[in-house]
PDB file of N, CA and C in Angstrom:
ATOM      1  N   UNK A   1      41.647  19.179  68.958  1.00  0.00           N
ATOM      2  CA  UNK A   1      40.296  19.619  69.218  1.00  0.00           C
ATOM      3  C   UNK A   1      40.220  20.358  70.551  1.00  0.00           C
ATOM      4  N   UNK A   2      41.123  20.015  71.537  1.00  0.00           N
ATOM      5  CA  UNK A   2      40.697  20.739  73.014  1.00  0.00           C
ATOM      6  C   UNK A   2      41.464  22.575  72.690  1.00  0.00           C
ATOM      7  N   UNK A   3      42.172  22.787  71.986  1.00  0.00           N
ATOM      8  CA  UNK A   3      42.596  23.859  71.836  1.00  0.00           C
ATOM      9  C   UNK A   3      41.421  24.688  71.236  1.00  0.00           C
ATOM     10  N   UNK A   4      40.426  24.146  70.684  1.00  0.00           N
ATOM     11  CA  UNK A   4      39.176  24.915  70.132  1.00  0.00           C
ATOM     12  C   UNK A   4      37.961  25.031  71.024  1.00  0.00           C
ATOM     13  N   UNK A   5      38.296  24.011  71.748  1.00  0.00           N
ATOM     14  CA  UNK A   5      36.808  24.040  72.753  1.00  0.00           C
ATOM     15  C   UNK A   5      36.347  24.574  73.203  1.00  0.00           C
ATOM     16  N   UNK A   6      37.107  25.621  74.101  1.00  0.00           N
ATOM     17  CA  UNK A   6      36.602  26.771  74.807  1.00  0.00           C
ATOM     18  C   UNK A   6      36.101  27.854  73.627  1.00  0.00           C
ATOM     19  N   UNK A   7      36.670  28.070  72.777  1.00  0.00           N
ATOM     20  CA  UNK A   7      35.636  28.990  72.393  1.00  0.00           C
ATOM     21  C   UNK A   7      35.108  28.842  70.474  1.00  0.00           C
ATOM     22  N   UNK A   8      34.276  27.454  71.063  1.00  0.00           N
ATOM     23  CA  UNK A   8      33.904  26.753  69.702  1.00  0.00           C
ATOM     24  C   UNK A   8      32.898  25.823  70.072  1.00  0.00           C
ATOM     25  N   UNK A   9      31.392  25.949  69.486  1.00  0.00           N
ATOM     26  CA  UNK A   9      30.337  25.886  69.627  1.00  0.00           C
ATOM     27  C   UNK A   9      30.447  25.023  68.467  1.00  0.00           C
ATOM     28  N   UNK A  10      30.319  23.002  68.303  1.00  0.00           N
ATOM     29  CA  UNK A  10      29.882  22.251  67.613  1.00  0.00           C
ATOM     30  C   UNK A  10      28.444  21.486  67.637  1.00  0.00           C
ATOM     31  N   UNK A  11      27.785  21.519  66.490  1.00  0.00           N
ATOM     32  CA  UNK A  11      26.400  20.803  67.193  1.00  0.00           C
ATOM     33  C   UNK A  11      26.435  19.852  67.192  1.00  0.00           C
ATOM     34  N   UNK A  12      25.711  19.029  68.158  1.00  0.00           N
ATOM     35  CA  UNK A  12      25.958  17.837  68.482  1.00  0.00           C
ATOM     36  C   UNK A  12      25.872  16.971  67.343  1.00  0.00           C
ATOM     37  N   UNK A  13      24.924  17.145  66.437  1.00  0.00           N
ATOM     38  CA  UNK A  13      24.486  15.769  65.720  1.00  0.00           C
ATOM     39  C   UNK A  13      25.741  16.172  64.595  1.00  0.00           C
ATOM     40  N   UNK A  14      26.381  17.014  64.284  1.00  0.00           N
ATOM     41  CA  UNK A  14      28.033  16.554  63.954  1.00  0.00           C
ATOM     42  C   UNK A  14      28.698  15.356  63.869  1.00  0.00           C
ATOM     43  N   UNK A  15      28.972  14.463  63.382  1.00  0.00           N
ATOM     44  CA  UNK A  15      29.715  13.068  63.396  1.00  0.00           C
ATOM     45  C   UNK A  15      30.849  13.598  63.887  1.00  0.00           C
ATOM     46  N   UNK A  16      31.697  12.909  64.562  1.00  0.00           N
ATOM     47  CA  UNK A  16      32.666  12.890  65.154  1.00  0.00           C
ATOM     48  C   UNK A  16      33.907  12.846  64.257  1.00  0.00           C
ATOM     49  N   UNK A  17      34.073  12.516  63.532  1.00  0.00           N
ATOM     50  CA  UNK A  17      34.978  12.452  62.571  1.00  0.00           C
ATOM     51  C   UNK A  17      35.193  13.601  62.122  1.00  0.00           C
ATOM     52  N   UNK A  18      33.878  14.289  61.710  1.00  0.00           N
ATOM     53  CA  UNK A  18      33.742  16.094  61.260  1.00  0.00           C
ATOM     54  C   UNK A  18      34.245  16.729  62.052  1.00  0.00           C
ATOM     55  N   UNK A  19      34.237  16.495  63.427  1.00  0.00           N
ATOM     56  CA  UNK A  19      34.636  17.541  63.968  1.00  0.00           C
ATOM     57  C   UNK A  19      36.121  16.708  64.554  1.00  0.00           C
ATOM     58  N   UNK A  20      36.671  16.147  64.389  1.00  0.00           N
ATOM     59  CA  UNK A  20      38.199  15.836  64.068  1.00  0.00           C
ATOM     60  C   UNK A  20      38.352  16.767  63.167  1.00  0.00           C
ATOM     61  N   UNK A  21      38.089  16.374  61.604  1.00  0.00           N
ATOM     62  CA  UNK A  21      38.527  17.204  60.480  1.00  0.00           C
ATOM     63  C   UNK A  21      38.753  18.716  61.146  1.00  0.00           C
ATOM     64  N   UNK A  22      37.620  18.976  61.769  1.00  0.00           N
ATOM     65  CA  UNK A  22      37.290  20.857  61.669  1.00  0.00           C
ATOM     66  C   UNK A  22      38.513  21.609  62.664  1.00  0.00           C
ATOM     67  N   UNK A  23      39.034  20.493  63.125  1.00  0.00           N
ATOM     68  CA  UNK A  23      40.014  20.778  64.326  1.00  0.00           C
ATOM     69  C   UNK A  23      41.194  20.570  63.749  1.00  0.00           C
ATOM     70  N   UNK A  24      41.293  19.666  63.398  1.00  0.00           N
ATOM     71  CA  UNK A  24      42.748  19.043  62.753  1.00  0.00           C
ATOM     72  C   UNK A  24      43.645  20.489  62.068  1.00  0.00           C
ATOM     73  N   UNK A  25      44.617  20.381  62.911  1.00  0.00           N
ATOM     74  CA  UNK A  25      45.818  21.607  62.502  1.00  0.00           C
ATOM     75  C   UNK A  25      45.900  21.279  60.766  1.00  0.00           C
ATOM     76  N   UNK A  26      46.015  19.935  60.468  1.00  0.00           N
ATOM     77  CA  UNK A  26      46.662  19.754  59.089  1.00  0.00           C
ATOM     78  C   UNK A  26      45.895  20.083  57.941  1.00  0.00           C
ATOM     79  N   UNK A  27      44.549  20.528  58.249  1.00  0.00           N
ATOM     80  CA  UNK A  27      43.416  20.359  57.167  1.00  0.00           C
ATOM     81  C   UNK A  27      43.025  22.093  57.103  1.00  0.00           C
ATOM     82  N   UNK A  28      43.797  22.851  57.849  1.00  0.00           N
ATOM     83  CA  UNK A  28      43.817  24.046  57.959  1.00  0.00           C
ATOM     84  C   UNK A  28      44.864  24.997  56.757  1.00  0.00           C
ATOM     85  N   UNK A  29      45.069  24.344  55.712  1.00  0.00           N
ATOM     86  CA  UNK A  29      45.628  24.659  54.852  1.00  0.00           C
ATOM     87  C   UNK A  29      44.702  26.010  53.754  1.00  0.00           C
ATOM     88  N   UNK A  30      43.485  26.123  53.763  1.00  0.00           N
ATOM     89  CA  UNK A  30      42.808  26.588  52.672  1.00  0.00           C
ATOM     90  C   UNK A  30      42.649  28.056  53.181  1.00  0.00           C
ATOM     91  N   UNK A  31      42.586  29.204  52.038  1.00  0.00           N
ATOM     92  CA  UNK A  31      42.278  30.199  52.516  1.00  0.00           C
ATOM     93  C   UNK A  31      41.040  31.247  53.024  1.00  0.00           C
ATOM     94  N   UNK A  32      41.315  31.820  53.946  1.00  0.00           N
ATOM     95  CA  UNK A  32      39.741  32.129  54.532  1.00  0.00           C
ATOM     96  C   UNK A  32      39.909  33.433  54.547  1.00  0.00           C
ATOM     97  N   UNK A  33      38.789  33.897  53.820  1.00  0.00           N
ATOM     98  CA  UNK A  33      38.879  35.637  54.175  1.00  0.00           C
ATOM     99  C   UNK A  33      37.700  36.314  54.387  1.00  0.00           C
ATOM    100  N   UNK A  34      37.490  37.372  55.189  1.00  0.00           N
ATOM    101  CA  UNK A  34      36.671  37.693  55.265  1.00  0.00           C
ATOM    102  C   UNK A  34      35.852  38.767  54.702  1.00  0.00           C
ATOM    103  N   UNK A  35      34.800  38.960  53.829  1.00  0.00           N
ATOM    104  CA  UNK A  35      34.875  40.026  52.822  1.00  0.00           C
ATOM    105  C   UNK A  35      33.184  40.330  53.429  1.00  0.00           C
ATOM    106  N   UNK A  36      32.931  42.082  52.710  1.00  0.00           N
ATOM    107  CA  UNK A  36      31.524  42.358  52.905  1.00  0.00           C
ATOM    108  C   UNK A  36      30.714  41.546  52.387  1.00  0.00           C
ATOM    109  N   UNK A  37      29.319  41.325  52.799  1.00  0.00           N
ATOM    110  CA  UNK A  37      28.633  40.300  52.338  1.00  0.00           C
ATOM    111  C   UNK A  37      28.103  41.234  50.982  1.00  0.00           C
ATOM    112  N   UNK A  38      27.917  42.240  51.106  1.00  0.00           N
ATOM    113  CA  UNK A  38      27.327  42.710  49.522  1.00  0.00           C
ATOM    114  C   UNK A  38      28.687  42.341  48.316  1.00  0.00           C
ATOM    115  N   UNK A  39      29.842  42.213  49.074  1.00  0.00           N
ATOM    116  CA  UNK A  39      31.198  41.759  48.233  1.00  0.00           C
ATOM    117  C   UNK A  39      31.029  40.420  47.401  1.00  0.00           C
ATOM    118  N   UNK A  40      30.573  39.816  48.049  1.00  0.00           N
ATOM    119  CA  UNK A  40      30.960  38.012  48.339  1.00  0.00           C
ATOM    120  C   UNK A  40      30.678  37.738  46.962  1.00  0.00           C
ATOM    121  N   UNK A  41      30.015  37.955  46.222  1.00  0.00           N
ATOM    122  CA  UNK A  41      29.654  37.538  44.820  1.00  0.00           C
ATOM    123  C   UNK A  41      30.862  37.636  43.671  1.00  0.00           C
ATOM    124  N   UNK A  42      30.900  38.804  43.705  1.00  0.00           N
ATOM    125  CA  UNK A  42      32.194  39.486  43.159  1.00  0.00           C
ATOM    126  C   UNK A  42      33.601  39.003  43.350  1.00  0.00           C
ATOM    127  N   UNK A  43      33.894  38.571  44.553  1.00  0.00           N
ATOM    128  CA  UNK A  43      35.146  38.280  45.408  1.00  0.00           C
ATOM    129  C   UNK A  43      35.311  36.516  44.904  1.00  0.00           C
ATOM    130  N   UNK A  44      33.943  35.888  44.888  1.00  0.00           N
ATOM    131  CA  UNK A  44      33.522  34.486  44.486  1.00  0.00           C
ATOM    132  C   UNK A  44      34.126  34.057  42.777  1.00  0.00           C
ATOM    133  N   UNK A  45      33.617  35.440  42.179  1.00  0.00           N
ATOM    134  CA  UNK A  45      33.912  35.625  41.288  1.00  0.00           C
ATOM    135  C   UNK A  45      35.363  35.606  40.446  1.00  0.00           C
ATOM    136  N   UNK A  46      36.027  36.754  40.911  1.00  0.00           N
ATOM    137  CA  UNK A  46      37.075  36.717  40.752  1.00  0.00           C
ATOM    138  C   UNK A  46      38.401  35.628  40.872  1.00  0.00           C
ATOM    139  N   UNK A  47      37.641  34.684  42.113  1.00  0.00           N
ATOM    140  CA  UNK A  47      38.889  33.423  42.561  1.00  0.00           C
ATOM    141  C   UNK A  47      38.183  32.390  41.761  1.00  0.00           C
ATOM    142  N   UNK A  48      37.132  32.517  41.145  1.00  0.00           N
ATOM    143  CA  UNK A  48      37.279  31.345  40.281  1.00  0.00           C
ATOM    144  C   UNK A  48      37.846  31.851  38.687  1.00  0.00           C
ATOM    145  N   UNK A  49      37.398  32.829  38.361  1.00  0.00           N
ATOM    146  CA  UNK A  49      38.438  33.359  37.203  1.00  0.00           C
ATOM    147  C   UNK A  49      39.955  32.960  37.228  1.00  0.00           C
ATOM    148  N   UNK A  50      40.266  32.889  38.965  1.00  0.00           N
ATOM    149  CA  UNK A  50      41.850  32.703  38.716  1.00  0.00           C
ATOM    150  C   UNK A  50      42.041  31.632  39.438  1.00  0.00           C
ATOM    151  N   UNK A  51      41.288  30.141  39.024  1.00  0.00           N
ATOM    152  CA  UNK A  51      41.519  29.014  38.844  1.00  0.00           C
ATOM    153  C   UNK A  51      40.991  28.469  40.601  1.00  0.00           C
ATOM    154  N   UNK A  52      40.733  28.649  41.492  1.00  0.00           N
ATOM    155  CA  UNK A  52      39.649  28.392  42.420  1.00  0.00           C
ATOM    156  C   UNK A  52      38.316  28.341  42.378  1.00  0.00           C
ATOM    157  N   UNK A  53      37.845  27.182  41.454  1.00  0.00           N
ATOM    158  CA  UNK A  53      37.021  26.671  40.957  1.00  0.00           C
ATOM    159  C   UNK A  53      35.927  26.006  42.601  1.00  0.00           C
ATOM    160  N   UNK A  54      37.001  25.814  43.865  1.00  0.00           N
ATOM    161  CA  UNK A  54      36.184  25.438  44.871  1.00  0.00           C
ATOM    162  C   UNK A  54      35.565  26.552  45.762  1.00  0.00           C
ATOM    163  N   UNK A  55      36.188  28.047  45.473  1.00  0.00           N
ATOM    164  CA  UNK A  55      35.734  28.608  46.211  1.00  0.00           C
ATOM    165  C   UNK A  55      33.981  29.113  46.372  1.00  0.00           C
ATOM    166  N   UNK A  56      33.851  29.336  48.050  1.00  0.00           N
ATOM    167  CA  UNK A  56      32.759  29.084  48.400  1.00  0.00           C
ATOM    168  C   UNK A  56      32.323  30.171  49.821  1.00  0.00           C
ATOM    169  N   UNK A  57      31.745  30.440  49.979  1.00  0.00           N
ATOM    170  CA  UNK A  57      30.742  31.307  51.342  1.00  0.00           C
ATOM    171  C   UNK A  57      30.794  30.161  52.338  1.00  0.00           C
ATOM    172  N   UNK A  58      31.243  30.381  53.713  1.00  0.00           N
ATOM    173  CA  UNK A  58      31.139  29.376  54.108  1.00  0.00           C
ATOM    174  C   UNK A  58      30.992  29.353  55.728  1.00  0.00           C
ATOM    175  N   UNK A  59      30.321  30.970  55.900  1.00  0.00           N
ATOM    176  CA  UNK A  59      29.543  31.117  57.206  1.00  0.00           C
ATOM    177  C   UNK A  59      29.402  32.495  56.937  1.00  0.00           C
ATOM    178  N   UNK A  60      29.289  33.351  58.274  1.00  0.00           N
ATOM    179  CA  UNK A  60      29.394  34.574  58.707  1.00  0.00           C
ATOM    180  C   UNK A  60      29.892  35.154  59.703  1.00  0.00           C
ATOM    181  N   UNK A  61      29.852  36.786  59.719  1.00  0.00           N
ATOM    182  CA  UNK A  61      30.128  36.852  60.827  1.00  0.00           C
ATOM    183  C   UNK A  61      29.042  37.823  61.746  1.00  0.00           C
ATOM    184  N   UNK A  62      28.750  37.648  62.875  1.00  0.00           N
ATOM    185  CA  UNK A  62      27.553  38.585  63.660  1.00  0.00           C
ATOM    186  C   UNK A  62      28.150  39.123  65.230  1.00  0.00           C
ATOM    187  N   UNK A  63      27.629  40.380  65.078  1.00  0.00           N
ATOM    188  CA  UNK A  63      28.088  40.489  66.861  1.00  0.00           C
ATOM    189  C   UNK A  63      27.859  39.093  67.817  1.00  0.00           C
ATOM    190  N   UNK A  64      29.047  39.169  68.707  1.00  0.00           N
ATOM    191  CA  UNK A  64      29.056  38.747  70.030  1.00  0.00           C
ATOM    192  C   UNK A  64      30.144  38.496  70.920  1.00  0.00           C
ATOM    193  N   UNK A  65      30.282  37.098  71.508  1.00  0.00           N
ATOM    194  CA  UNK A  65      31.392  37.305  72.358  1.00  0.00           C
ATOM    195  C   UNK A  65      32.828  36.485  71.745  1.00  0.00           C
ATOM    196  N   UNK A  66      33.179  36.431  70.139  1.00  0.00           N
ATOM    197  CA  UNK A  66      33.845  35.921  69.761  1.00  0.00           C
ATOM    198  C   UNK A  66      33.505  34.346  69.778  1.00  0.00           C
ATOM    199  N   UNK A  67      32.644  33.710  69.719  1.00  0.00           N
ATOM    200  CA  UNK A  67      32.683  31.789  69.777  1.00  0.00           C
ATOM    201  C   UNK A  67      32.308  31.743  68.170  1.00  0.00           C
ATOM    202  N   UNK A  68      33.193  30.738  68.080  1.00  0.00           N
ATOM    203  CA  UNK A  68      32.945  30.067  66.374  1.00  0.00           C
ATOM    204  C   UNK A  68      31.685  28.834  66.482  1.00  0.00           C
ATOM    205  N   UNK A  69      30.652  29.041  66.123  1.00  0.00           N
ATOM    206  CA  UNK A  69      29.836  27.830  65.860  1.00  0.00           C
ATOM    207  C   UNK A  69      29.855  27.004  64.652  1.00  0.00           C
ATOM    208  N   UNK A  70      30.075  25.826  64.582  1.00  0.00           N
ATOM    209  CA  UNK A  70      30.066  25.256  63.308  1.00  0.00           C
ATOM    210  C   UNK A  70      28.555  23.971  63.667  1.00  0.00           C
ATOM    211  N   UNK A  71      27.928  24.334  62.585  1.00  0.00           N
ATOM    212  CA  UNK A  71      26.570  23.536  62.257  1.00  0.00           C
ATOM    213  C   UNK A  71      26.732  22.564  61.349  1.00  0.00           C
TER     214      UNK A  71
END
């Protein structure tokens, strides 16, 4: 978790455990990509056709100074 801290914005009322998980090197296995948001449907689409039945939208991205917030 301290390797994320500096530039990683958790909210507080987060359980602690969550934000173990969100840190944890080992749970970093799944794939993340980043696609246009007019894409995302389509892109959603397609990975469950080919058996990624979990895939999901699962933030964004907006100008600034690079910090990841997780809510």
């Amino acid at each position: 978790a301290r390797y994320i801290e500096a530039a990683t914005y958790m909210d507080p009322s987060l359980p602690e455990v969550m934000k173990r998980i969100l840190a944890d090197p080992q749970t970093s296995g799944g794939l993340l990509a980043a696609v246009p948001e007019k894409e995302t449907g389509a892109v959603l689409e397609l990975f469950r056709e080919h058996g990624s039945a979990l895939a999901a939208v699962i933030g964004h991205v907006e100008e600034g100074d690079g910090e990841i917030v997780v809510r």
